[in-house]
C-alpha atoms as a PDB file:
ATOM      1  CA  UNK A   1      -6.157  16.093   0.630  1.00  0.00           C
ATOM      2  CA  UNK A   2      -6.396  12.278  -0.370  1.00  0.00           C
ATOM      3  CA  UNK A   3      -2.856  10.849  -0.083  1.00  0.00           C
ATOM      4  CA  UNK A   4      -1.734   6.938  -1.341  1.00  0.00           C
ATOM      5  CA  UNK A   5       1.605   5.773   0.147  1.00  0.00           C
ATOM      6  CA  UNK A   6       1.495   1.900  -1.533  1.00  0.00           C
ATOM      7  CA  UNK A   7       4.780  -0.325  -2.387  1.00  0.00           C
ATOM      8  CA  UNK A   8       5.959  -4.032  -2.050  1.00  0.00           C
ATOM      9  CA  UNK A   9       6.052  -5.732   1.818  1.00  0.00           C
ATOM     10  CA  UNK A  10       8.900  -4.259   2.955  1.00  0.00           C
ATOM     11  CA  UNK A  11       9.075  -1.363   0.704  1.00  0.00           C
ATOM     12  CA  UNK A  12       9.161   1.595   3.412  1.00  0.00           C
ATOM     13  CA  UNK A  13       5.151   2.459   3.346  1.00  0.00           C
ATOM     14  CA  UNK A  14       4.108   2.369   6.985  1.00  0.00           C
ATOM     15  CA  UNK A  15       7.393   4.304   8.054  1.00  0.00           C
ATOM     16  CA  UNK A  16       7.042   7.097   5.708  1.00  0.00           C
ATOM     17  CA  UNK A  17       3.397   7.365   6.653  1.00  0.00           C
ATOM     18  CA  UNK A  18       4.114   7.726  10.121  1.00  0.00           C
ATOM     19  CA  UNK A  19       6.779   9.982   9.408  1.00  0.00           C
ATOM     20  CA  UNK A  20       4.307  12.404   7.083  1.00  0.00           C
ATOM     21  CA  UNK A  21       2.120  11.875  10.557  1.00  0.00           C
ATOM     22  CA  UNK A  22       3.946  13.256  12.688  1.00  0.00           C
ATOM     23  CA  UNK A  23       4.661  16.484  10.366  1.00  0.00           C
ATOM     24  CA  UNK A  24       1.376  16.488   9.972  1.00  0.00           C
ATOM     25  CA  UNK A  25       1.121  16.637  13.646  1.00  0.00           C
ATOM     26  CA  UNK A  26       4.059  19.031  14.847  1.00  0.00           C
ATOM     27  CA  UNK A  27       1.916  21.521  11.476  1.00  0.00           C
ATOM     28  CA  UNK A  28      -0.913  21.344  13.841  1.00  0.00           C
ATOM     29  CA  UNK A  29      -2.956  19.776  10.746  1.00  0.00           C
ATOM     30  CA  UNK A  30      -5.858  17.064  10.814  1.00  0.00           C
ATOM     31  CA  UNK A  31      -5.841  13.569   9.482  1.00  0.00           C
ATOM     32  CA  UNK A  32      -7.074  10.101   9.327  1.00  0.00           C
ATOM     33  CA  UNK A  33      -4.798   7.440   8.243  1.00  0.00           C
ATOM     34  CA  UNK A  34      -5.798   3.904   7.215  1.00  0.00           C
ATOM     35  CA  UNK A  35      -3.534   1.067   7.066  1.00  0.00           C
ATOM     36  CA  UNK A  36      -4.714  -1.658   5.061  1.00  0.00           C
ATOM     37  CA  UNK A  37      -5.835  -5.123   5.889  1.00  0.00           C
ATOM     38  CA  UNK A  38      -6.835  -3.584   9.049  1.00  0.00           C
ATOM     39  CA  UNK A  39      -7.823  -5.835  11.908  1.00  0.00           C
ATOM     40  CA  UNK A  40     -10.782  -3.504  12.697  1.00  0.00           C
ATOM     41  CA  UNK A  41     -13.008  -5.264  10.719  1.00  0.00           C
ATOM     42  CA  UNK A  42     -14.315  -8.659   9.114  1.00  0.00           C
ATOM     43  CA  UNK A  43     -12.892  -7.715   5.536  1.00  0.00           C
ATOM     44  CA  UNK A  44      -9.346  -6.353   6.578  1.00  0.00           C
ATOM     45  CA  UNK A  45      -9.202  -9.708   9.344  1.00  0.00           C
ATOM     46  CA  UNK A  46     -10.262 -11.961   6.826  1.00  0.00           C
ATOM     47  CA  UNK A  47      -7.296 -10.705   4.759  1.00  0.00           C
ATOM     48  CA  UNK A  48      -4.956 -10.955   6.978  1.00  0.00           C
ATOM     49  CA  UNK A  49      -5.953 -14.270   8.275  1.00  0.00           C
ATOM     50  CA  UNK A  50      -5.827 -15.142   4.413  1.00  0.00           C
ATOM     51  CA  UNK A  51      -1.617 -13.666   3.904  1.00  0.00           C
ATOM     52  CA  UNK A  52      -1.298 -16.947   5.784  1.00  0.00           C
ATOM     53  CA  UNK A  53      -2.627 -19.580   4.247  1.00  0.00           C
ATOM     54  CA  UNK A  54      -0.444 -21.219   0.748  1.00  0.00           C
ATOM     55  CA  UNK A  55      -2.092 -21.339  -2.200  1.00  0.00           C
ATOM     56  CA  UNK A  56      -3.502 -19.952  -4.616  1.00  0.00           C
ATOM     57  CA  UNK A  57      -6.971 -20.031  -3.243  1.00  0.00           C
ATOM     58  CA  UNK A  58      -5.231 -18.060   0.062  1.00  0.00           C
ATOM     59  CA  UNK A  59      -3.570 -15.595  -2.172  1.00  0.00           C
ATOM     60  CA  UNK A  60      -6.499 -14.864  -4.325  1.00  0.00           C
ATOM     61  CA  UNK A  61      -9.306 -14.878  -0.806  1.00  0.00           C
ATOM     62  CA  UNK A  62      -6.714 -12.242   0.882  1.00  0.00           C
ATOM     63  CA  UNK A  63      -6.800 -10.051  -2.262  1.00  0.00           C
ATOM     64  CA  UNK A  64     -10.381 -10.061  -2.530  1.00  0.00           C
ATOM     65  CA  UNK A  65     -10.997  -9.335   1.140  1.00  0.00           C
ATOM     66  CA  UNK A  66      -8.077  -7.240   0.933  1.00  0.00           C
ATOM     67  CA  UNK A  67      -9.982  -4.817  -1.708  1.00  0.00           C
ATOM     68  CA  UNK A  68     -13.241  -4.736   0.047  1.00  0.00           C
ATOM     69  CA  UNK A  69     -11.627  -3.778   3.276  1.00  0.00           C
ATOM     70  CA  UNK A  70     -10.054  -0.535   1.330  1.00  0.00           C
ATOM     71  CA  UNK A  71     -14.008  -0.250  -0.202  1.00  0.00           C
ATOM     72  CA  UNK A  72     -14.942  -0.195   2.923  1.00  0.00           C
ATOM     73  CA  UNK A  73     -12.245   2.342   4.418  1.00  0.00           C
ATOM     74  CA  UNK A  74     -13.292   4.210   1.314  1.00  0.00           C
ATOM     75  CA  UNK A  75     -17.465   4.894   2.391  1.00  0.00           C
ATOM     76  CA  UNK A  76     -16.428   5.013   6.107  1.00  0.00           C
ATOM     77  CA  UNK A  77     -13.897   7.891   5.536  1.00  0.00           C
ATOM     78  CA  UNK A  78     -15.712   9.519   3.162  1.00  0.00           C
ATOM     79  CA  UNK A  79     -17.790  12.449   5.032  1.00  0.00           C
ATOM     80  CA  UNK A  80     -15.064  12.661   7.959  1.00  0.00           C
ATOM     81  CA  UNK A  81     -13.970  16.015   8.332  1.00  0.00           C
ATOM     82  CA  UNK A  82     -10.118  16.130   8.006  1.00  0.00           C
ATOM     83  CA  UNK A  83      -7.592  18.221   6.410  1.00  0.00           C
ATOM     84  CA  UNK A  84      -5.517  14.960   5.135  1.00  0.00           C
ATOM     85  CA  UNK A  85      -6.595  11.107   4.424  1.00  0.00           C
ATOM     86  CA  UNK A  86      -3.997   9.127   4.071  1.00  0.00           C
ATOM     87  CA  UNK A  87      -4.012   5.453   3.087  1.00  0.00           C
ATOM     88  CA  UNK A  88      -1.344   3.104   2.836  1.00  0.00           C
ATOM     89  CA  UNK A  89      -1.883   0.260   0.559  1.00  0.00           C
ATOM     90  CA  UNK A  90      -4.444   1.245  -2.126  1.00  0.00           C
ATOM     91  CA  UNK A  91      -4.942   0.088  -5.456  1.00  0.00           C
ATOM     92  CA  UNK A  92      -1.333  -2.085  -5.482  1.00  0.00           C
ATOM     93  CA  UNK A  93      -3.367  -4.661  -3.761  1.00  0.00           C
ATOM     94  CA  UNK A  94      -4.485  -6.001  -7.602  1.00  0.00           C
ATOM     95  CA  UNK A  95      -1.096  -6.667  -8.219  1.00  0.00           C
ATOM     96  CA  UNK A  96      -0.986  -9.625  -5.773  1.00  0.00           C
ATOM     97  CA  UNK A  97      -3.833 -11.156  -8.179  1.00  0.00           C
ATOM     98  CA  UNK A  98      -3.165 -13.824 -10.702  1.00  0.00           C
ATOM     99  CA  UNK A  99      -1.579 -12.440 -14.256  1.00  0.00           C
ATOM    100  CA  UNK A 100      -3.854 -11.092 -16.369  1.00  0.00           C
ATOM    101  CA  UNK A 101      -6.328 -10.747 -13.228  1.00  0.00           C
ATOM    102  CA  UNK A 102      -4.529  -8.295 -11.957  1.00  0.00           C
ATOM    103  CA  UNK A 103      -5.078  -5.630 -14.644  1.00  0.00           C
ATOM    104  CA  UNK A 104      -8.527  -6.158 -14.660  1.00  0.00           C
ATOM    105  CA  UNK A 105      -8.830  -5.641 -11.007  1.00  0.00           C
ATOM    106  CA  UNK A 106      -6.403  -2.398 -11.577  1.00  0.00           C
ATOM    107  CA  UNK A 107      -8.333  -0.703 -13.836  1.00  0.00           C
ATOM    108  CA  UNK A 108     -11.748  -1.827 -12.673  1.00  0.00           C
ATOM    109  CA  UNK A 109     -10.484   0.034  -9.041  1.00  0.00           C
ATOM    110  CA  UNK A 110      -9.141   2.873 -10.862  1.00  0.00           C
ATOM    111  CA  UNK A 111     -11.866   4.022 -12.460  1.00  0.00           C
ATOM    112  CA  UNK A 112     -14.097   3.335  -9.309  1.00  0.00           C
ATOM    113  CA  UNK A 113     -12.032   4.415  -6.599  1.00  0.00           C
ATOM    114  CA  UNK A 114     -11.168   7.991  -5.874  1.00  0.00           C
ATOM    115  CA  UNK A 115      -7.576   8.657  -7.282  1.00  0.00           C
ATOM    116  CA  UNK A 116      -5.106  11.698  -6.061  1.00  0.00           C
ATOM    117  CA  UNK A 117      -2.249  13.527  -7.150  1.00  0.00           C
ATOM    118  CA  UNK A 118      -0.882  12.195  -4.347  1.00  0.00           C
ATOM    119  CA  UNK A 119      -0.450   8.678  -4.726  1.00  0.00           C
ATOM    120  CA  UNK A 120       3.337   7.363  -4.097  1.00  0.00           C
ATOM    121  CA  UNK A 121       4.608   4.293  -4.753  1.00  0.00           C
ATOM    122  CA  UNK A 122       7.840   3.615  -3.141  1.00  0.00           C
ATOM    123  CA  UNK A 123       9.813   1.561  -5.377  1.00  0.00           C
ATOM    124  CA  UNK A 124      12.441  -0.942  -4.092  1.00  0.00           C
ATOM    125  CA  UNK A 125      14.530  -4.001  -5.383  1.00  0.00           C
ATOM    126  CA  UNK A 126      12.391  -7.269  -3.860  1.00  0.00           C
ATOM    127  CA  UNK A 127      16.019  -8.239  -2.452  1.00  0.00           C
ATOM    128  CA  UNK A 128      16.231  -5.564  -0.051  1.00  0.00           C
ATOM    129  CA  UNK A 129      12.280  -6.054   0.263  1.00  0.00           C
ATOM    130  CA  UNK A 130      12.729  -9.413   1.199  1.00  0.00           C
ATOM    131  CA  UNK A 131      15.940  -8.398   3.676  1.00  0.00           C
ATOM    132  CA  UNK A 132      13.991  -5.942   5.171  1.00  0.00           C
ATOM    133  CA  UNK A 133      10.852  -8.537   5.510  1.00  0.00           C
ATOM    134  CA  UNK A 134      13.584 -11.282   6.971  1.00  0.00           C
ATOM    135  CA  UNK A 135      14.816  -8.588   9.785  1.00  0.00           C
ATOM    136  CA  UNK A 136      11.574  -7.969  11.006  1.00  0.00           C
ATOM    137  CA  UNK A 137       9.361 -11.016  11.044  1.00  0.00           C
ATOM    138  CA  UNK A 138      11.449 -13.327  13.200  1.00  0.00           C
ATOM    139  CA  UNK A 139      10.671 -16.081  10.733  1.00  0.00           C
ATOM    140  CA  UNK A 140       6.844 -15.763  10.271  1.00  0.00           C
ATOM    141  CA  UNK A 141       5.929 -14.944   6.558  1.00  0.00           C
ATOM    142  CA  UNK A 142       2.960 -14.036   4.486  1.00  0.00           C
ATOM    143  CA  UNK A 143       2.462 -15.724   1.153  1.00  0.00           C
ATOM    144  CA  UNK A 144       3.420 -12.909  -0.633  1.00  0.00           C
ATOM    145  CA  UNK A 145       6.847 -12.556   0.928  1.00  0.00           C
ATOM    146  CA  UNK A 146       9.124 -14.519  -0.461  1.00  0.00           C
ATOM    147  CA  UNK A 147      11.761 -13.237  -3.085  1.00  0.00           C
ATOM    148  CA  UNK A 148       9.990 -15.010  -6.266  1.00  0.00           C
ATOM    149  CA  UNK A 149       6.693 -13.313  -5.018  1.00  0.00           C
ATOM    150  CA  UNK A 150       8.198 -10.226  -4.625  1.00  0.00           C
ATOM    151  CA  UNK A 151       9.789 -10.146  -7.470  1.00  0.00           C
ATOM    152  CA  UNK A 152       6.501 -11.195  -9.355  1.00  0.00           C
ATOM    153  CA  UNK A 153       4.422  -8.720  -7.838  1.00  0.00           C
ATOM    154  CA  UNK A 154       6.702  -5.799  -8.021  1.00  0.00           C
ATOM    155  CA  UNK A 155       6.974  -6.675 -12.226  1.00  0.00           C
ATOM    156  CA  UNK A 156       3.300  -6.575 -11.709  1.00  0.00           C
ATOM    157  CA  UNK A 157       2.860  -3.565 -10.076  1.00  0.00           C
ATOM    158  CA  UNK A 158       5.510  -1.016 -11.970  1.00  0.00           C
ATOM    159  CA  UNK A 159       3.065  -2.216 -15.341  1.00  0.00           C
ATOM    160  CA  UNK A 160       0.441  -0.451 -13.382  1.00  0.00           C
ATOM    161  CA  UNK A 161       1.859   2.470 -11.949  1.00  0.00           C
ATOM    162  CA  UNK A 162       2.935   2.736 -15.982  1.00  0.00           C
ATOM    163  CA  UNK A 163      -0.687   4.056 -16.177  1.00  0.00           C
ATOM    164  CA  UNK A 164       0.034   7.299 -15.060  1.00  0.00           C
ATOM    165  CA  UNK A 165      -1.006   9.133 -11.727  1.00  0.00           C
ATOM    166  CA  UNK A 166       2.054   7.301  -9.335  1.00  0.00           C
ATOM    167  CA  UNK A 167       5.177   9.054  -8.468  1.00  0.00           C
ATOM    168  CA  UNK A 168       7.284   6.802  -8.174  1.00  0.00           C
ATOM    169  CA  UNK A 169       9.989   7.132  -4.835  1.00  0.00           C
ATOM    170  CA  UNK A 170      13.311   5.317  -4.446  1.00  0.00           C
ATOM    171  CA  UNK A 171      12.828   3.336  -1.964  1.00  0.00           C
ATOM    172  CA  UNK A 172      16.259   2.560  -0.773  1.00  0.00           C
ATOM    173  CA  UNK A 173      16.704   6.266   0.014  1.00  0.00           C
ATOM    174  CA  UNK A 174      17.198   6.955   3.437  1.00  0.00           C
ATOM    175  CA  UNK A 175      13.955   7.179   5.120  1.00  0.00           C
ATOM    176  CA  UNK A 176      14.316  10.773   6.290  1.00  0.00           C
ATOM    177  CA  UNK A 177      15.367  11.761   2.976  1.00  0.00           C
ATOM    178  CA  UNK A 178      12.739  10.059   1.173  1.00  0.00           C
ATOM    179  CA  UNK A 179      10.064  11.676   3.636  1.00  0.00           C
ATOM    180  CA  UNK A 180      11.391  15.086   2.582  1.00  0.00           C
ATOM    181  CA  UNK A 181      10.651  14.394  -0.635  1.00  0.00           C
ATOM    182  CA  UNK A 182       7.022  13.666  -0.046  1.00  0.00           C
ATOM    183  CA  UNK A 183       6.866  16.749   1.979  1.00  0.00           C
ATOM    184  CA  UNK A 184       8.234  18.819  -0.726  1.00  0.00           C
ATOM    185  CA  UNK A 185       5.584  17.145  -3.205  1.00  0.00           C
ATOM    186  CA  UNK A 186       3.042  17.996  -0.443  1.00  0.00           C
ATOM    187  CA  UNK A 187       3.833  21.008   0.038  1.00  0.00           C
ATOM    188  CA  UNK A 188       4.007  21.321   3.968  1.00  0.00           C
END
């Protein structure tokens, strides 16, 4: 089973994949779960290296390396014998691209890109995005995370989820709660 958990910085997306880990886990059940950038390779440390540098020449260089690192998660995973894949950041990663870029990108990855009828995106206001991002970064931001960028890329990405195939989670539900509901969806 091919599972998406994708949002804003800050949204809740690492947290409720660990959490579906762990069930996974205590259910006895196989996975694999990519986070993406990684820092396991050139395209996912190039990224990252990139959500530091202002500008729009940073921004657009850690989207780009940003999607080939998920390209690449996406061959490297694909014969692994698992009973669950889950990755977290997918496809949102266009919507950090330039306006109308990002569309483009969307659709171009859409339609190349295996798709699930498990992808999430966990939906929250980029003010409690950017408090969240604020209580854990101890002052050291990516480009991305400020609350005009935020705000910007969140517009951007509930236009694409408007394409049909997200389910869309509240993400200012309790994180336990909200985890249930992705169990329940899941069916564990």
């Amino acid at each position: 089973m091919f599972i998406v958990i994708d949002g804003l910085d800050g949204s809740g997306k690492s947290t409720q994949a660990m959490l579906l880990c762990r069930k996974l886990s205590q259910l006895g059940r196989s996975y694999i779960i990519r986070v993406h950038p990684s820092e396991d390779n050139f395209f996912g440390g190039l990224s990252k290296g990139y959500l530091l540098v202002e500008g729009a020449k940073g921004r657009i260089a850690a989207s780009l390396f940003y999607m080939l690192d998920v390209i690449r998660s996406i061959i490297l995973y694909r014969g692994v014998r698992a009973e669950y894949v889950i990755f977290v950041r997918y496809l949102m990663g266009t919507a950090y691209l330039p306006s109308p870029i990002h569309r483009f990108a969307y659709l171009f990855f859409y339609f190349l890109v295996p798709t699930s009828d498990y992808m999430f995106f966990i939906d929250v206001r980029p003010e409690e995005a950017f408090k969240r991002i604020e209580k854990r970064s101890n002052g050291q931001r990516e480009v991305f995370e400020s609350l005009e960028k935020l705000s910007s890329v969140r517009e951007k990405a509930m236009e694409l989820t408007s394409r049909g195939g997200w389910r869309i989670l509240d993400g200012s539900t309790r994180s336990q709660v909200l985890n249930n509901m992705i169990i329940e969806v899941l069916d564990l």
